[in-house]
N, C-alpha and C. Protein backbone atom coordinates (compact mmCIF):
# COMPACT_ATOMS: atom_id res chain seq x y z
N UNK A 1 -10.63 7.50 -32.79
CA UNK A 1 -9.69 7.58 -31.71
C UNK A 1 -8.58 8.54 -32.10
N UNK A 2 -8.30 9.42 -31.38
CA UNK A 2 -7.05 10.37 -31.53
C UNK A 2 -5.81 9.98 -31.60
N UNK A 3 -4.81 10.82 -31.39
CA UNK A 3 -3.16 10.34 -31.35
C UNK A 3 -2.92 10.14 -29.93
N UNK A 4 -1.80 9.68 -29.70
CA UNK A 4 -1.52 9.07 -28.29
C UNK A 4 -0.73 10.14 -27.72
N UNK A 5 -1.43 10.30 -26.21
CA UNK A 5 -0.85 11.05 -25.86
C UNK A 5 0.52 11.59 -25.45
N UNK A 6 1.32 12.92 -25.69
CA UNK A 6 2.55 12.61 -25.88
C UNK A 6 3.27 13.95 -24.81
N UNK A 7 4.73 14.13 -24.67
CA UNK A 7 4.92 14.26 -23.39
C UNK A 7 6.58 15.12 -23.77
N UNK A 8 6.93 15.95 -23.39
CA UNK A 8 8.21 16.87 -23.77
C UNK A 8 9.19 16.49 -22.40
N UNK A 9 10.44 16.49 -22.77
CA UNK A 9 11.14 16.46 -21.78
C UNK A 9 11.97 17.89 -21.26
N UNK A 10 12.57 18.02 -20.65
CA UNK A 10 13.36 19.50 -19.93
C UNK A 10 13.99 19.80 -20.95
N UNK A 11 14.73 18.46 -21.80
CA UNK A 11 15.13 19.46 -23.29
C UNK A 11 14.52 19.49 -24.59
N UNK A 12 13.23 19.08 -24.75
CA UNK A 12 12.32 19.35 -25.80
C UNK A 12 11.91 18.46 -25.91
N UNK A 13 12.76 17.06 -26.01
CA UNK A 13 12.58 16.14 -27.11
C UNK A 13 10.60 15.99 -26.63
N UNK A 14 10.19 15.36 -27.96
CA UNK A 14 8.93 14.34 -27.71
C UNK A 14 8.96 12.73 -27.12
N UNK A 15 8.04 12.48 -26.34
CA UNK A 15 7.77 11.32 -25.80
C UNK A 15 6.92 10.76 -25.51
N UNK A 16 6.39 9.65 -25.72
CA UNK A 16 5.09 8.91 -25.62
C UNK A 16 5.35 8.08 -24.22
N UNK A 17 4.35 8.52 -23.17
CA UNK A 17 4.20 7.89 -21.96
C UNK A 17 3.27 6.71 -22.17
N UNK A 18 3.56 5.85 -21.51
CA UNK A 18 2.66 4.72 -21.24
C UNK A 18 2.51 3.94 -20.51
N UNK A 19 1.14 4.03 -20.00
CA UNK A 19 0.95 3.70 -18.76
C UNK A 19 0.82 2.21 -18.26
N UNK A 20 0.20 2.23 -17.20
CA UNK A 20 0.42 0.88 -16.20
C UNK A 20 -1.02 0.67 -16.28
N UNK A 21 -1.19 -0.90 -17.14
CA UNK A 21 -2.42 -1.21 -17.53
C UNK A 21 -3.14 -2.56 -16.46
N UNK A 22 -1.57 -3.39 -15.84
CA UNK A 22 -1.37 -4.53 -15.51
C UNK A 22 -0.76 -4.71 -14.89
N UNK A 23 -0.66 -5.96 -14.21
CA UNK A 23 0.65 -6.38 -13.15
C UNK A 23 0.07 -8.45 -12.98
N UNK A 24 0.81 -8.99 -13.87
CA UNK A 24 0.95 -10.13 -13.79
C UNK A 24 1.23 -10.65 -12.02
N UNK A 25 -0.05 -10.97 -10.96
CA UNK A 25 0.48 -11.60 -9.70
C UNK A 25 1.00 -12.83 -9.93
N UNK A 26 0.80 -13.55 -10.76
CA UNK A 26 1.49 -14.78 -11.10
C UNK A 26 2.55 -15.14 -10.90
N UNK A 27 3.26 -13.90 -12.05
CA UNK A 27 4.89 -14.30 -12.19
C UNK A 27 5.69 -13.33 -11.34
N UNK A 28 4.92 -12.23 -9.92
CA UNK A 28 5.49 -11.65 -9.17
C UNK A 28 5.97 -11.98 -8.56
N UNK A 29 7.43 -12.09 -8.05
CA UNK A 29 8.26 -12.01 -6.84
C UNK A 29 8.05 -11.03 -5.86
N UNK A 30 7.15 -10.30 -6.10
CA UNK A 30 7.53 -9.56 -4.75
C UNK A 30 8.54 -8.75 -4.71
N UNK A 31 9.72 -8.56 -5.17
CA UNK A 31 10.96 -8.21 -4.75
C UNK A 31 10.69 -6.48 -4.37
N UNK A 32 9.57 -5.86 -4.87
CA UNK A 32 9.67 -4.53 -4.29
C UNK A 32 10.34 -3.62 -5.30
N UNK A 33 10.73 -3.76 -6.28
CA UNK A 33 11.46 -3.22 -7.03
C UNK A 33 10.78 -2.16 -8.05
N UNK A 34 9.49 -2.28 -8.18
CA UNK A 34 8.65 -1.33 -8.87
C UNK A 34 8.05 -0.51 -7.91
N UNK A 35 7.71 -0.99 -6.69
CA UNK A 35 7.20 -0.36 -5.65
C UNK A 35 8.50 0.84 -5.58
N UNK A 36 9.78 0.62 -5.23
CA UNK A 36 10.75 1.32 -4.83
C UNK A 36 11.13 2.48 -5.58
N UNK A 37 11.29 2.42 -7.33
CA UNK A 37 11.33 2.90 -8.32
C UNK A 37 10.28 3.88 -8.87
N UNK A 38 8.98 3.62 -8.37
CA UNK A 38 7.59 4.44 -8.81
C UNK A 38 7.46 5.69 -8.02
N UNK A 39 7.26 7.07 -9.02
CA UNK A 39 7.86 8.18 -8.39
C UNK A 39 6.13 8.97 -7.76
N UNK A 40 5.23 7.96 -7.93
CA UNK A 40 3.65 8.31 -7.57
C UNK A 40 2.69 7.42 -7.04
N UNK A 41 3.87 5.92 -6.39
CA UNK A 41 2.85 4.91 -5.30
C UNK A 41 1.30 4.42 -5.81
N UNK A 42 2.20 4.15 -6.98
CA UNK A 42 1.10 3.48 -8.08
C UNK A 42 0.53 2.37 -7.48
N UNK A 43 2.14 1.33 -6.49
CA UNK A 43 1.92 -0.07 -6.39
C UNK A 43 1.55 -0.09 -5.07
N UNK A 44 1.26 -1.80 -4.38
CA UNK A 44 0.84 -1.44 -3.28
C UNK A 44 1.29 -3.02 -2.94
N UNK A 45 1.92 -3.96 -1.84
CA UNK A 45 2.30 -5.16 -1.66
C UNK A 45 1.15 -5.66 -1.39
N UNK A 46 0.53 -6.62 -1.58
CA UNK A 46 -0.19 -7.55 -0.91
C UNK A 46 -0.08 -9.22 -1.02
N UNK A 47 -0.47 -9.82 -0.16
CA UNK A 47 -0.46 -11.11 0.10
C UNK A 47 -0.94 -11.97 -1.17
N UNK A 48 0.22 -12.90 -1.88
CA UNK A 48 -0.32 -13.31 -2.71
C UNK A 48 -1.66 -14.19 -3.06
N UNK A 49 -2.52 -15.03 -2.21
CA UNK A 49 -3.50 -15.30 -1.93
C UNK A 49 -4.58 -14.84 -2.13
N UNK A 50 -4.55 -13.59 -1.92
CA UNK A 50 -5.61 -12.05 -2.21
C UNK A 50 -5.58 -11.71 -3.55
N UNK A 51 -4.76 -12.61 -4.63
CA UNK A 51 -4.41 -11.95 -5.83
C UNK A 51 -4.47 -13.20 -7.12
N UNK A 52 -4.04 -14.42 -6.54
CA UNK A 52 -3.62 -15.24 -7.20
C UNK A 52 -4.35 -17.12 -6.24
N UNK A 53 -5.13 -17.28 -7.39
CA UNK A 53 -5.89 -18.71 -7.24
C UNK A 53 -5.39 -19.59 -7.46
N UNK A 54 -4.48 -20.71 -6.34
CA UNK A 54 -3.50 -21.37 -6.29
C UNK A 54 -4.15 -23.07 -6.24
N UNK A 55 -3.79 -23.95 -7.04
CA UNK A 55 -4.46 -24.74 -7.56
C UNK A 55 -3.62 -25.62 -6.54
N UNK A 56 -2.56 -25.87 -5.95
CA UNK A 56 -2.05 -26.08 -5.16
C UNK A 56 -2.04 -25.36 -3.42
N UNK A 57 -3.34 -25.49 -2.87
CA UNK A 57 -3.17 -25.26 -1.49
C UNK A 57 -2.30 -25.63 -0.60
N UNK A 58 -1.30 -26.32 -0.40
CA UNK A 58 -0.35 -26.96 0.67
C UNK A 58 1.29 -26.37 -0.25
N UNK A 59 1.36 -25.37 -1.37
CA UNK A 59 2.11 -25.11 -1.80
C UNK A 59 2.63 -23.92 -0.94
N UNK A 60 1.84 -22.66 -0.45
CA UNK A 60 2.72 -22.26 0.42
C UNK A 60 2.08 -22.93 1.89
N UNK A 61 2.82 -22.12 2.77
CA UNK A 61 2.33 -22.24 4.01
C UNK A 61 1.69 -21.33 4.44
N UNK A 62 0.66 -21.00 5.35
CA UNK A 62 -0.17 -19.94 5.74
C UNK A 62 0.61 -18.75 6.40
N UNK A 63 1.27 -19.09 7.17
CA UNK A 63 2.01 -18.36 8.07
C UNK A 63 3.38 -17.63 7.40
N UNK A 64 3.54 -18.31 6.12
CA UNK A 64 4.68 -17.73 5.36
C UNK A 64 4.36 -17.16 4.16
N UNK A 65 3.43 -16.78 3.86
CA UNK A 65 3.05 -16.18 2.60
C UNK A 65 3.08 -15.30 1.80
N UNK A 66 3.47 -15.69 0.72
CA UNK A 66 4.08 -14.85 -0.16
C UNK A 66 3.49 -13.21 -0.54
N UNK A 67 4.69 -12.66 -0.78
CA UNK A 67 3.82 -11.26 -1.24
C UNK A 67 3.86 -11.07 -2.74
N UNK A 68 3.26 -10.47 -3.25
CA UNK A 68 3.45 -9.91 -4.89
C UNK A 68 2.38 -8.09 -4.83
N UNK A 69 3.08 -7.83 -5.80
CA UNK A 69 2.44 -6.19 -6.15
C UNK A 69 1.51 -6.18 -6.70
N UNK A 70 0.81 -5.12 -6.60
CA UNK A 70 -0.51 -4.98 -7.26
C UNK A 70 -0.86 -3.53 -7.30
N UNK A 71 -1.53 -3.22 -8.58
CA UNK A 71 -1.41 -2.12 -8.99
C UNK A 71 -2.76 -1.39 -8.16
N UNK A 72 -2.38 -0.49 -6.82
CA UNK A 72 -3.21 0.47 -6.17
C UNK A 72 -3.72 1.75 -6.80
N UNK A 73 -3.18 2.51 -7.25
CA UNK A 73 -3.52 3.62 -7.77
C UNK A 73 -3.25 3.70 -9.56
N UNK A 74 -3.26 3.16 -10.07
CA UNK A 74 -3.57 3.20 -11.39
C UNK A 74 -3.61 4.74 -11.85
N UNK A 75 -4.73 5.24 -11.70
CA UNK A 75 -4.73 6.66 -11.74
C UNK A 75 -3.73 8.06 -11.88
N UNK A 76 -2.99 7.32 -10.73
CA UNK A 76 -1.54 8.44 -10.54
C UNK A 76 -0.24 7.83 -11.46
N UNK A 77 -0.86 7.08 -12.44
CA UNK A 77 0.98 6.23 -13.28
C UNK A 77 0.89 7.75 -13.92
N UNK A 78 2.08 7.84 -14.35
CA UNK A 78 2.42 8.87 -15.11
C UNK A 78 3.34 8.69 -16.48
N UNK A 79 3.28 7.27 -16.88
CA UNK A 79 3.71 6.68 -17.96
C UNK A 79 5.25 6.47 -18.19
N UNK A 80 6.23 6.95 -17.15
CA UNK A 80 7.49 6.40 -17.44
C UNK A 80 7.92 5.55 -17.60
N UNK A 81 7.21 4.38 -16.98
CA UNK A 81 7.29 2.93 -17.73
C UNK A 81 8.82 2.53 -16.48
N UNK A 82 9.53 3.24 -15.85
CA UNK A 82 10.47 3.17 -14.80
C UNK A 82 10.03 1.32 -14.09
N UNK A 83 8.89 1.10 -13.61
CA UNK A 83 8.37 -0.02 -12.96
C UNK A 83 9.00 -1.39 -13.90
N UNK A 84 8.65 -1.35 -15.25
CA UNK A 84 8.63 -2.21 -16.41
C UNK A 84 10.50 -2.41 -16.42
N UNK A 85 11.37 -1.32 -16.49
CA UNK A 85 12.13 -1.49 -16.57
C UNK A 85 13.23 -1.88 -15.56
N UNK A 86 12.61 -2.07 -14.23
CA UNK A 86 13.55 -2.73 -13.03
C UNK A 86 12.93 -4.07 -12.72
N UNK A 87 11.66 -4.36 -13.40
CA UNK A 87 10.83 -5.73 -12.91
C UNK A 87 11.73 -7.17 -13.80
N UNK A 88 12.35 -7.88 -12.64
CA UNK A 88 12.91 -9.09 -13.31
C UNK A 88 12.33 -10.01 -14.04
N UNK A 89 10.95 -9.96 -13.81
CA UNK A 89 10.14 -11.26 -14.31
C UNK A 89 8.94 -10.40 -15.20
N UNK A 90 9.46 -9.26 -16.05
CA UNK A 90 8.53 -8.53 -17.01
C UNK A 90 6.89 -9.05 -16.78
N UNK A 91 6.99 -8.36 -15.19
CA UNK A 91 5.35 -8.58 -15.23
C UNK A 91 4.36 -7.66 -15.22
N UNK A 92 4.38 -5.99 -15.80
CA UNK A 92 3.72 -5.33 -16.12
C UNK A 92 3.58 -5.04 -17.52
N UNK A 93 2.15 -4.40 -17.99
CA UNK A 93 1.86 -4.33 -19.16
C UNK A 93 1.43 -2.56 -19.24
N UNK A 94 2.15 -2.14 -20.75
CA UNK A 94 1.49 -0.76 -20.32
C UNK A 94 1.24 -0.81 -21.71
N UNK A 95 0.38 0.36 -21.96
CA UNK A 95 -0.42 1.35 -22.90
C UNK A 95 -0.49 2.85 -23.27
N UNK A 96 -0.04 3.52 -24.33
CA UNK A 96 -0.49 4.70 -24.62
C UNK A 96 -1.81 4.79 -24.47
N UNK A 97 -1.85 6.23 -24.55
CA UNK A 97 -3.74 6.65 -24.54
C UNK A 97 -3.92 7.69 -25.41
N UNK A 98 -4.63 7.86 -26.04
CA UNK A 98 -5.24 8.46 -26.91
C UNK A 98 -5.42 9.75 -26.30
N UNK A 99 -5.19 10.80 -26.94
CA UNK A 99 -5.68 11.92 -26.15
C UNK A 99 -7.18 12.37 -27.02
């Protein structure tokens, strides 16, 4: 396996990007806050139900149901890690990559 891939900024420095491997629906709120912050619509809202196997059925209500994020485009992260750092309930996981 190679070195991880690495990334210059406007004033030189070096930087290791790392990407968006994960997104805990569990411990999502929803709040939108990685969605808002992501500069390439990585994330995408959906209904927590669609995401998360609730051992408690009568916990939400049908008609009120919760949202949480979920990672749509994977592909387009571009490793700033920006998502990780506005999420209240540290529910993404990221990774360097090997170039």
């Amino acid at each position: 396996m190679g070195e991880a891939i690495t990334g210059r900024t406007r004033g030189g420095a070096e930087w290791t990007p790392e990407f968006v491997t994960e997104l805990d629906a569990s411990t999502c709120i929803g709040c939108g806050r990685c969605y808002k912050v992501c500069p390439r619509d990585v994330f995408q809202l959906v209904e927590r139900g669609d995401m998360v196997e609730d051992d408690d059925d009568d916990f939400y209500d049908d008609d009120d149901e919760m949202m949480v994020m979920t990672i749509a485009n994977a592909d387009d992260c571009i490793g700033c890690v920006s998502c990780a750092r506005v999420c209240p309930k540290n529910c993404h996981t990221h990774e360097a990559l090997a170039g």
